[in-house]
Protein backbone atom coordinates (compact mmCIF):
# COMPACT_ATOMS: atom_id res chain seq x y z
CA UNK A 1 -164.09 71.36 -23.37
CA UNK A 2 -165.50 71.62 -20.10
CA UNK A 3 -164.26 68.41 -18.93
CA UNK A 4 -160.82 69.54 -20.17
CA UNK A 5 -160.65 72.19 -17.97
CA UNK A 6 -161.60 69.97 -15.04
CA UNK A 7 -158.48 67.96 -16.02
CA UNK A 8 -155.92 70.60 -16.56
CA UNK A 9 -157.00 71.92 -12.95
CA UNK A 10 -155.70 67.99 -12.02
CA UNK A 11 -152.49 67.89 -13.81
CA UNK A 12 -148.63 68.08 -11.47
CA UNK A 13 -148.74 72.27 -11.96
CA UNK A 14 -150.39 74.98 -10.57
CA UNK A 15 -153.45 76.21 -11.62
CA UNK A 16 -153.19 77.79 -14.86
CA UNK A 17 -149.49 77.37 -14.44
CA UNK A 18 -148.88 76.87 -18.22
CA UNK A 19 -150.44 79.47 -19.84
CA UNK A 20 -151.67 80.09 -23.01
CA UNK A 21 -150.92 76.11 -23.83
CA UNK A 22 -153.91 75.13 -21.46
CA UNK A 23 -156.68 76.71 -22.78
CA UNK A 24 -155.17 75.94 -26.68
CA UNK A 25 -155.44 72.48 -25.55
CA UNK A 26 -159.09 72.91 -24.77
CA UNK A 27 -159.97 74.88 -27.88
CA UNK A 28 -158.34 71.65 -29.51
CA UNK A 29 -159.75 69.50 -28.39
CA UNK A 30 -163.49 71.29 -28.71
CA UNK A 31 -161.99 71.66 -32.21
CA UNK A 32 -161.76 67.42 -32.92
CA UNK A 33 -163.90 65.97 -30.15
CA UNK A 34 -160.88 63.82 -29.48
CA UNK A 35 -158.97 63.41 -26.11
CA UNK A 36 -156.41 61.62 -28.59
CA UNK A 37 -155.76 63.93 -30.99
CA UNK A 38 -152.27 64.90 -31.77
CA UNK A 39 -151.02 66.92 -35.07
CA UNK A 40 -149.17 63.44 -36.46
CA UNK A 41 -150.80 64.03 -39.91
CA UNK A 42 -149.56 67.33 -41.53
CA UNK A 43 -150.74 69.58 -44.44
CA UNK A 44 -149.28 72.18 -45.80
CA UNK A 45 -151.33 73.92 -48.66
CA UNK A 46 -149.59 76.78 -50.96
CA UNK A 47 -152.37 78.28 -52.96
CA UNK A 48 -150.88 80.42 -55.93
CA UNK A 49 -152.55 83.08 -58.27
CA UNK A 50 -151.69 85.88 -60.12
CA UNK A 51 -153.18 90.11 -59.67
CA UNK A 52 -154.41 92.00 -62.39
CA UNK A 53 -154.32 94.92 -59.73
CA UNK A 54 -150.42 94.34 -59.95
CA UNK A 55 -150.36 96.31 -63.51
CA UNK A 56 -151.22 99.38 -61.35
CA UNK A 57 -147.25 99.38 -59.97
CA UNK A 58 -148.10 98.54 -56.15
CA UNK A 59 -145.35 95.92 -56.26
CA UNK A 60 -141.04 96.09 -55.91
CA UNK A 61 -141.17 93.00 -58.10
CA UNK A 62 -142.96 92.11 -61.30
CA UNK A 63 -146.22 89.69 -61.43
CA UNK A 64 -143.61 87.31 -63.71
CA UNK A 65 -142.26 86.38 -59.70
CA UNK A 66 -145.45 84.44 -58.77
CA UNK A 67 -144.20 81.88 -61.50
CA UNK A 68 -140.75 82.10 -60.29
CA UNK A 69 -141.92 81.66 -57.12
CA UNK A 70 -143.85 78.16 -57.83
CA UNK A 71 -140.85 77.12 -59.78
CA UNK A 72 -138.75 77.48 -56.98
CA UNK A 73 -141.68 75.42 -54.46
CA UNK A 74 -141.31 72.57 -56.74
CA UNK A 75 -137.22 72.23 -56.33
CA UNK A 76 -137.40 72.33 -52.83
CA UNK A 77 -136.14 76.14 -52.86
CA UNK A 78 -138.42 78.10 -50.81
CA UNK A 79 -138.11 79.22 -47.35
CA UNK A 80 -141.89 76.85 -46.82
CA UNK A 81 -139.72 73.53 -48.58
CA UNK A 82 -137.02 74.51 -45.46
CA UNK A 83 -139.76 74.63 -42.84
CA UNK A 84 -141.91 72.09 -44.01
CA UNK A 85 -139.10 69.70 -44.13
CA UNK A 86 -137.97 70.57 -40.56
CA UNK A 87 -141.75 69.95 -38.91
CA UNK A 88 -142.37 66.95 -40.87
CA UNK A 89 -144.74 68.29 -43.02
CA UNK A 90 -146.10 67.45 -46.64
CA UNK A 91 -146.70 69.98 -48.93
CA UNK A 92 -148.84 71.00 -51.82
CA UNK A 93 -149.12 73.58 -54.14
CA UNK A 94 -151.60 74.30 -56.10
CA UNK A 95 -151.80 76.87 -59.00
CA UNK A 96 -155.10 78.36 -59.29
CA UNK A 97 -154.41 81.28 -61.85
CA UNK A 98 -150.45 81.68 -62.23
CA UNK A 99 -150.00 83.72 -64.90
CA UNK A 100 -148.26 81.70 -67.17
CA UNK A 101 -148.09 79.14 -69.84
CA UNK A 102 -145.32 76.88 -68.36
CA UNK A 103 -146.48 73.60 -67.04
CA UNK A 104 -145.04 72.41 -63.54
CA UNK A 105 -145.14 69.43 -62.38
CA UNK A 106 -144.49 67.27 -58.82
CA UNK A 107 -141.15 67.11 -57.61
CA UNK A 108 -140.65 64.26 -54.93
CA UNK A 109 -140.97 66.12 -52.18
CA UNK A 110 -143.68 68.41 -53.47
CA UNK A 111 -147.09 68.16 -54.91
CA UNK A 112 -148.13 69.57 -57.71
CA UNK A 113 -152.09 70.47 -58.71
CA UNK A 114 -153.09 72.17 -61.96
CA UNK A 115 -156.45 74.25 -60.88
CA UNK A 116 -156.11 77.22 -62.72
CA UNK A 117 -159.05 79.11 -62.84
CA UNK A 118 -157.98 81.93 -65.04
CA UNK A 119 -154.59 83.79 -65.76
CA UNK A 120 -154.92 85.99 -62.63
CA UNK A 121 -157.61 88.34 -62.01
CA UNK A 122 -158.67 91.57 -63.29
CA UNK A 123 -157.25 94.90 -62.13
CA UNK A 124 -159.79 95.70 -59.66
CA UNK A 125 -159.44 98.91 -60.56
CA UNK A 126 -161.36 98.56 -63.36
CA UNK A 127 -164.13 95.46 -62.84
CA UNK A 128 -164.72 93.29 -60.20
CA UNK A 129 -161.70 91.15 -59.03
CA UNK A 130 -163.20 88.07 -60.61
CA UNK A 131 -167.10 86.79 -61.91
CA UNK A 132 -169.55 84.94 -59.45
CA UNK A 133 -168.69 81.78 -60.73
CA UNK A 134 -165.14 82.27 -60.26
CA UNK A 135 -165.65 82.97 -57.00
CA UNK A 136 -167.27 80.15 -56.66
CA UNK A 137 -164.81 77.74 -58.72
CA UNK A 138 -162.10 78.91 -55.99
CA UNK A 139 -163.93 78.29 -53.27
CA UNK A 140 -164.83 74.49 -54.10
CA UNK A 141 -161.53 74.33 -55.65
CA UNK A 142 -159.82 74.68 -51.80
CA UNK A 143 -162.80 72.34 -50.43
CA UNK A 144 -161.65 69.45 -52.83
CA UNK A 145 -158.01 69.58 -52.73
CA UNK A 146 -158.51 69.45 -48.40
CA UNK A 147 -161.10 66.82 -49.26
CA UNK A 148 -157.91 64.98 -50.72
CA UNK A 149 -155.58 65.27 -47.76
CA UNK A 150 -158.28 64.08 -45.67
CA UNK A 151 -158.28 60.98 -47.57
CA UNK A 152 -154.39 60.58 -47.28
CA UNK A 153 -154.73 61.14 -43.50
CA UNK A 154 -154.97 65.24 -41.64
CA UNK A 155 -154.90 65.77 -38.55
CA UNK A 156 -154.22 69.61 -38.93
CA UNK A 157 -154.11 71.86 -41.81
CA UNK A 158 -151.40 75.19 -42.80
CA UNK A 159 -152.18 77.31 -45.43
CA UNK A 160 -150.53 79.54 -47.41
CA UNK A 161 -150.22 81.59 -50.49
CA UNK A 162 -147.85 83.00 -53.31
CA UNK A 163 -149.08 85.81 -55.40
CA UNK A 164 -147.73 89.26 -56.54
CA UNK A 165 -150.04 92.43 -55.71
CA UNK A 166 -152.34 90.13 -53.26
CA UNK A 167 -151.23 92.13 -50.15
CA UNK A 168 -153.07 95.28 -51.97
CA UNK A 169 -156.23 92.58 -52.30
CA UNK A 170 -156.12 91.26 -48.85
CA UNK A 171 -155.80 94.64 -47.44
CA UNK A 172 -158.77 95.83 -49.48
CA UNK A 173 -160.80 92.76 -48.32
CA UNK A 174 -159.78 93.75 -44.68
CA UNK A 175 -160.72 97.57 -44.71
CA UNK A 176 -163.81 96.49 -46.46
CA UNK A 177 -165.22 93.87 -44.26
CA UNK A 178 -163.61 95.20 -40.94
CA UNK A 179 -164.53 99.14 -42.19
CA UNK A 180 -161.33 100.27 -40.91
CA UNK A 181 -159.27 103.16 -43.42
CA UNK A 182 -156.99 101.65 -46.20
CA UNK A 183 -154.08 103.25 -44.29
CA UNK A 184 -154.84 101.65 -41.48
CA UNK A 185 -154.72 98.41 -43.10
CA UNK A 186 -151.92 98.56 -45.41
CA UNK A 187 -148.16 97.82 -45.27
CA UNK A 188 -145.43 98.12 -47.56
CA UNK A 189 -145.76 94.46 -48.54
CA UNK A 190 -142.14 93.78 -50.29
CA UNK A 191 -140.96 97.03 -49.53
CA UNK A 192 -141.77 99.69 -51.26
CA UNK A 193 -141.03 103.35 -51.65
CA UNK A 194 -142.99 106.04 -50.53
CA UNK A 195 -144.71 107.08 -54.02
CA UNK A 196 -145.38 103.28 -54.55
CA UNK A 197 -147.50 103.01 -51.25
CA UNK A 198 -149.73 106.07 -51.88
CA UNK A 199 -150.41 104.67 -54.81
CA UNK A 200 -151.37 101.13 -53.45
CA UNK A 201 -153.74 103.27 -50.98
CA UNK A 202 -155.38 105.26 -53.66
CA UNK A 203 -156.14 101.91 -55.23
CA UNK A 204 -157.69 100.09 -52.80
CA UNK A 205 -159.35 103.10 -51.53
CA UNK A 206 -160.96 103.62 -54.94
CA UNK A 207 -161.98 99.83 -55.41
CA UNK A 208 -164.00 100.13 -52.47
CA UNK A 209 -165.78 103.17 -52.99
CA UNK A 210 -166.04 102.24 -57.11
CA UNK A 211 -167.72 98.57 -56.01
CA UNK A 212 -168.82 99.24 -52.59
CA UNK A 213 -168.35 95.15 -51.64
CA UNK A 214 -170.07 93.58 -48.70
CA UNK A 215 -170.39 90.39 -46.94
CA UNK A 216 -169.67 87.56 -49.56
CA UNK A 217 -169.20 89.51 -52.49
CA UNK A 218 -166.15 90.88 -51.22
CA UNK A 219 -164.23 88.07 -53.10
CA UNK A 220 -165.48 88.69 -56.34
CA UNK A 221 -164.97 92.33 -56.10
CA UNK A 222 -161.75 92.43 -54.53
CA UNK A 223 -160.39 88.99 -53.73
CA UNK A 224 -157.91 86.55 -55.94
CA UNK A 225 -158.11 83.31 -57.08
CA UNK A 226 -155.62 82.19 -54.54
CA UNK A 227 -157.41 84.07 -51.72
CA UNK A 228 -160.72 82.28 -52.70
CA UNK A 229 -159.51 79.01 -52.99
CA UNK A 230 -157.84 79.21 -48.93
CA UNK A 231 -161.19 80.27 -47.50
CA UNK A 232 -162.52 77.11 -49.57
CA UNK A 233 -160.29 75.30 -47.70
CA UNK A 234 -160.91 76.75 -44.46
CA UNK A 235 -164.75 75.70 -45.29
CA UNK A 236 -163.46 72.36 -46.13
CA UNK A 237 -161.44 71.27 -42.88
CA UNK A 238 -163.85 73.14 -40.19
CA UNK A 239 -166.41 70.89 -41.43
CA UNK A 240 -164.33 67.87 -41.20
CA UNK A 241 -163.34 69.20 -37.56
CA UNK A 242 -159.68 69.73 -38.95
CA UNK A 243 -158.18 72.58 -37.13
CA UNK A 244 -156.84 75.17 -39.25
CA UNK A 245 -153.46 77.56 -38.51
CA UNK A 246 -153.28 80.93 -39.86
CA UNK A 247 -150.85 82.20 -41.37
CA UNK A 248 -149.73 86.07 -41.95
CA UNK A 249 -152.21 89.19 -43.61
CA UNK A 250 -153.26 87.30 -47.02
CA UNK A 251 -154.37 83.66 -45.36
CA UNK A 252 -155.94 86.05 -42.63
CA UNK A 253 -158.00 87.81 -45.15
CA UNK A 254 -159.11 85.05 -46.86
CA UNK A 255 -160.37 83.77 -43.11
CA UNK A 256 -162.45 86.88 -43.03
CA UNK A 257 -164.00 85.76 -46.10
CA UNK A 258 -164.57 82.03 -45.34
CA UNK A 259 -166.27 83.80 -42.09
CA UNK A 260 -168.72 85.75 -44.30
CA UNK A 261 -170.00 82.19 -45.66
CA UNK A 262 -170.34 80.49 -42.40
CA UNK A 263 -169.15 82.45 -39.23
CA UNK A 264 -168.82 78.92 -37.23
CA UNK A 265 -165.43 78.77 -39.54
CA UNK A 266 -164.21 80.78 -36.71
CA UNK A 267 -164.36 78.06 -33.93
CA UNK A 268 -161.28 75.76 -36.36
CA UNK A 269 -158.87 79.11 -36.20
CA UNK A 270 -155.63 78.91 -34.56
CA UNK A 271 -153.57 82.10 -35.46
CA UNK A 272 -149.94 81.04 -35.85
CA UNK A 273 -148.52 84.54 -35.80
CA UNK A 274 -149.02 87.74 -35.93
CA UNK A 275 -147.19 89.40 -38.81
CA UNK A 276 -144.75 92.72 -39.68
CA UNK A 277 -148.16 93.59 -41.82
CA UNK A 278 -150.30 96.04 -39.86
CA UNK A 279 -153.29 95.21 -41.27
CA UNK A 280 -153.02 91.77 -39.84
CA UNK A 281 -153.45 92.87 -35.97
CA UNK A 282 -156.87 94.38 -37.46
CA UNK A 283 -158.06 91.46 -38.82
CA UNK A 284 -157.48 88.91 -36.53
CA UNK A 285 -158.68 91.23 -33.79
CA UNK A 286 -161.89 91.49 -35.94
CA UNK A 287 -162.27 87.69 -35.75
CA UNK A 288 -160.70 87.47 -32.34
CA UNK A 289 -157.91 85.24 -32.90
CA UNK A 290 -154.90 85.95 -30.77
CA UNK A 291 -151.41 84.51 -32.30
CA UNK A 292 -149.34 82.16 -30.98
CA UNK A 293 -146.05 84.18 -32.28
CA UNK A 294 -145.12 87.32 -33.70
CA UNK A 295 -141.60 87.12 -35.26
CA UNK A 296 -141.88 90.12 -37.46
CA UNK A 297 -142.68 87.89 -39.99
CA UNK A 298 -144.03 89.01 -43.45
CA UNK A 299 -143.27 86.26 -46.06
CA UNK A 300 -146.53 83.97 -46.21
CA UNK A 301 -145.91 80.90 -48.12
CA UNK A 302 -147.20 79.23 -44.66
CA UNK A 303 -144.08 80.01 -42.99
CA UNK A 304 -145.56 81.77 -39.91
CA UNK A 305 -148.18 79.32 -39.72
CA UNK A 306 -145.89 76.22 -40.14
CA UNK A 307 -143.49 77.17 -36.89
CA UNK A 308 -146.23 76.78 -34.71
CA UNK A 309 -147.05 73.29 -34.96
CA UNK A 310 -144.87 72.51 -32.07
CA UNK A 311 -145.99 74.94 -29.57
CA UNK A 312 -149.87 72.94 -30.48
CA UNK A 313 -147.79 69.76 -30.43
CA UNK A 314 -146.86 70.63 -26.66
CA UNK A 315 -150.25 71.88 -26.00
CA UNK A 316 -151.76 68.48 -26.18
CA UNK A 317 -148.94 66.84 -24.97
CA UNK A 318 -148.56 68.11 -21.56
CA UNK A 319 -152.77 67.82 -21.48
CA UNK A 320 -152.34 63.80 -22.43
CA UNK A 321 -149.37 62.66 -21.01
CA UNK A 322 -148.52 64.86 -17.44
CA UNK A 323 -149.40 63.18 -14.04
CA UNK A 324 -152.17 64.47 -12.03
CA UNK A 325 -151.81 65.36 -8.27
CA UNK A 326 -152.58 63.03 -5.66
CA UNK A 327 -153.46 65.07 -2.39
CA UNK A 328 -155.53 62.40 -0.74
């Protein structure tokens, strides 16, 4: 990284001239130890699980939508199919507790993978999210399906997520491991109505003061399958030196969990954006990530995440392929 610098001090600019791109270009190349690297091989990874915190009514739209939703992945539908497509990017999604009985299958421009680990989680409300060994099922469930896309070639990895009531788990798992006030925290997610946010704060403040979580535990006590399963993957790719974009508040939160298990997860971040979620700033602050873009943004799927490739691209371009300055 050091030596990087050095060089970007060489290149036909002035000093620091380009921004933001020059020190992303170091942190990249700290990330893969390679002067080489470029983001030629491209992942993008759609983790989707159903809430049993969603029978509280802190949704517009009914937990049946999560299946919907991976229905509509699979025929090329999906805002993610659109943007994946344009960056010339494969994608996978995996279902690691839909709620449902229907069995999907691999469309030719999508992969399928049939994890599930249960049909959703509990209502939080009531019992822990999910059991230990859930907890840790998700976890090496991520791990593995990365290990995969390693073997088909990754250079960089995008995650994302589909999953009715997980912006009332990921902002639980933010006020909880960041200790900042469920208002703070919490958005409006798909929109809702006044009544239908107090209600998703009374939740999530009640879950944490009925389980108390801390440090790792915070999955099974307020997390979802689908949440688990990215900070598996997270896990997965930092230790393969893969770096990792962020996408909006749920893939954030499960980052914030992967960084309970091993804080060095941190050094493979790159925030793609900053979201329209508030409780996004708060977390990536807490792991201090800054983004790359804030478009007001407040889908997930990876969308976020997925339109910065090309600002990275460009990073480690203009680091590999500019002149340097001859004053002698």
């Amino acid at each position: 990284m050091a030596e990087t610098r050095q060089q970007q001090s060489r290149l036909l600019k002035p000093q620091g001239a380009l921004g933001r791109l020059e020190n992303l270009s170091v942190q990249l190349i700290g990330m893969t130890e390679r002067r080489d690297w470029l983001p030629t091989q491209r992942s993008v990874i759609v983790f989707a699980a159903d809430h049993g915190v969603a029978a509280q009514g802190i949704s517009t739209v009914p937990p049946s939508i999560t299946a919907y939703m991976v229905e509509q992945f699979l025929m090329g539908k999906a805002a993610i199919n659109v943007l994946a497509k344009q960056m010339n990017t494969r994608l996978t999604v995996v279902d690691v507790g839909v709620n449902t009985d229907t069995q999907f299958s691999s469309s030719e421009s999508v992969t399928f993978l049939a994890r599930k680990i249960a049909q959703g989680t509990v209502d939080f409300t009531h019992a822990p999210a999910m059991t230990q060994a859930q907890a840790a099922q998700s976890l090496e469930i991520g791990a593995a399906v990365v290990s995969d896309e390693i073997g088909k070639g990754l250079d960089v990895l995008v995650l994302g997520e589909m999953g009715i009531g997980n912006t009332t788990s990921a902002s639980a798992i933010i006020a909880a491991l960041t200790y900042a006030d469920a208002e703070t925290v919490t958005g409006r997610g798909t929109g809702i109505d006044d009544e239908t946010y107090q209600r998703k704060l009374d939740v999530i403040r009640a879950a944490i003061a009925t389980h108390a979580p801390t440090d790792v535990d915070v999955l099974v006590k307020l997390g979802g399958f689908e949440i688990g399963a990215m900070a598996g993957a997270m896990l997965g790719a930092a230790s393969h030196r893969i770096p990792i974009i962020l996408d909006g508040l749920i893939c954030t939160a499960a980052a914030l969990v992967a960084h309970q298990y091993n804080p060095r997860v941190k050094d493979y971040l790159i925030a793609g954006h900053q979201s329209a979620e508030q409780g996004h700033r708060i977390a990536l602050t807490h792991l201090s990530l800054t983004p790359l873009l804030s478009l007001e943004m407040r889908l997930g799927e990876g969308t976020g995440a997925v339109l910065a490739l090309p600002i990275i691209e460009a990073a480690m371009r203009t680091l590999q392929e500019m002149g340097e300055l001859d004053v002698g």
